[in-house]
C-alpha atoms as a PDB file:
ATOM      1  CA  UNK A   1      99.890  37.299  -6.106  1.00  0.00           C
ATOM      2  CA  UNK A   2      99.177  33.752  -7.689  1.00  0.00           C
ATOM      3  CA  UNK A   3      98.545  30.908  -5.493  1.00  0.00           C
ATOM      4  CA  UNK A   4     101.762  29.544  -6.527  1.00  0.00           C
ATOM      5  CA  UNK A   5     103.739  32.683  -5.394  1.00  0.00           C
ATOM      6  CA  UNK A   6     102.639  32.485  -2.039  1.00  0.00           C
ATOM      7  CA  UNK A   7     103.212  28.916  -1.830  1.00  0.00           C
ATOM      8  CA  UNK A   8     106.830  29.669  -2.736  1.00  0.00           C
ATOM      9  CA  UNK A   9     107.187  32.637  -0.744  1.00  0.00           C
ATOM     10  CA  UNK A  10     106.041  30.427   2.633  1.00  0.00           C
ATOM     11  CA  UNK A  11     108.325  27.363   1.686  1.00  0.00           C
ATOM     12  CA  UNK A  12     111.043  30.134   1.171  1.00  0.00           C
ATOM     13  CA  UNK A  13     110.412  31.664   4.833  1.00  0.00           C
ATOM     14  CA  UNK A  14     109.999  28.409   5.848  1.00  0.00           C
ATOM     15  CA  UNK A  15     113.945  27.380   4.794  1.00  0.00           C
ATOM     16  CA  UNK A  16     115.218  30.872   6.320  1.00  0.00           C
ATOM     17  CA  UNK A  17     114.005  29.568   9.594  1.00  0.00           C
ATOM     18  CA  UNK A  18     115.453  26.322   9.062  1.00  0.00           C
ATOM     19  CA  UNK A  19     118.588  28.147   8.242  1.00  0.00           C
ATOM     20  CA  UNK A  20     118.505  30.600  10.721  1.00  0.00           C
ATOM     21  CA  UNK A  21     118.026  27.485  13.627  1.00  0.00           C
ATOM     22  CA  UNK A  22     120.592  25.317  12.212  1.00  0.00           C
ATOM     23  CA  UNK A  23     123.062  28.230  12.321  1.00  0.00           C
ATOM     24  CA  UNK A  24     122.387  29.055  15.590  1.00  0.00           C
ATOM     25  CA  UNK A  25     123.093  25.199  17.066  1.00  0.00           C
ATOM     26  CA  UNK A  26     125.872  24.861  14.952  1.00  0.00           C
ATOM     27  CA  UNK A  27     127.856  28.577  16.511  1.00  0.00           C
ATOM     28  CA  UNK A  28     126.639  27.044  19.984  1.00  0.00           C
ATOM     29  CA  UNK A  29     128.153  23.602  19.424  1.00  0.00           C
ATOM     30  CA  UNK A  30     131.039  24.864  17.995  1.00  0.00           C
ATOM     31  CA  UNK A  31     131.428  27.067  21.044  1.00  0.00           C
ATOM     32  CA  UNK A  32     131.169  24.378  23.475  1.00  0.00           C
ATOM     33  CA  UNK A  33     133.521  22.268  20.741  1.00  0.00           C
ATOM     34  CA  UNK A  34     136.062  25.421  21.468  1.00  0.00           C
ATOM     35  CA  UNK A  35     135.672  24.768  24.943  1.00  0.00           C
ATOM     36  CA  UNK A  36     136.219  21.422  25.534  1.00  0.00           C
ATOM     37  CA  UNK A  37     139.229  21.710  23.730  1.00  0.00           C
ATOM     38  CA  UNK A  38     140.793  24.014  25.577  1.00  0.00           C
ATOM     39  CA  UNK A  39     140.494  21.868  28.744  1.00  0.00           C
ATOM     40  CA  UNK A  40     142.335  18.774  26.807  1.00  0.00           C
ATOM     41  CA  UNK A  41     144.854  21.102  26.072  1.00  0.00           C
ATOM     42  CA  UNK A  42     145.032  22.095  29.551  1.00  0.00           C
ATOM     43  CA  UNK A  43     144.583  18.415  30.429  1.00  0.00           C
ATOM     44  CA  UNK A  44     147.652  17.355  28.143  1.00  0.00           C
ATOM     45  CA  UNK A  45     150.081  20.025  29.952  1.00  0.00           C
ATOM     46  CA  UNK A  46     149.593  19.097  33.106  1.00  0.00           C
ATOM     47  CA  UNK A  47     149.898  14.960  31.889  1.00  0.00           C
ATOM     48  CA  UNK A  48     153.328  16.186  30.014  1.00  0.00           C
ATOM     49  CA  UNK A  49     154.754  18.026  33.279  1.00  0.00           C
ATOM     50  CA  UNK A  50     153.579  15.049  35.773  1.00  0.00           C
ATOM     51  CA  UNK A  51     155.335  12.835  33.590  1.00  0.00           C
ATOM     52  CA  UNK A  52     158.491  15.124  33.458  1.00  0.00           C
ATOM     53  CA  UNK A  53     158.649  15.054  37.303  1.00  0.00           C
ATOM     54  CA  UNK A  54     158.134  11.503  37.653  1.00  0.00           C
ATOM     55  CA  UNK A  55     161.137  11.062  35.099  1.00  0.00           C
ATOM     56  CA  UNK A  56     162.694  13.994  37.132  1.00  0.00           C
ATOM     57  CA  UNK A  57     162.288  11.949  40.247  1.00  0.00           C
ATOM     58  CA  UNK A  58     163.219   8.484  38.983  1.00  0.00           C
ATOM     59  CA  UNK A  59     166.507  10.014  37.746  1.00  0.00           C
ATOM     60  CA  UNK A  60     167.460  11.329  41.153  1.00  0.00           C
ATOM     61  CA  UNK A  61     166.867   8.047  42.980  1.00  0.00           C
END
């Protein structure tokens, strides 16, 4: 192999890890992404039925 082929084969190895790391913080931000919207969601219902008991209450009075 030329010097130039093993310069490209280490700057190609050399994006595969940068690749491979990226891809791995990216699944495990997205996961945590996933996450915290599922507690807003959560969040939300609970704001939505408060507020339909408060209206439920202030109707009855």
């Amino acid at each position: 192999m030329s010097k130039f082929e093993i310069i490209s084969a280490l700057v190609s190895l050399i994006a595969i890890v940068i690749s491979s790391v990226s891809l791995v913080r990216t699944r495990k931000l997205a996961k945590e992404q996933l996450e915290l919207e599922r507690v807003t969601a959560k969040l939300s219902q609970l704001q939505i039925e408060n507020l339909a008991e408060e209206k439920a209450n202030k109707n009855k009075l």
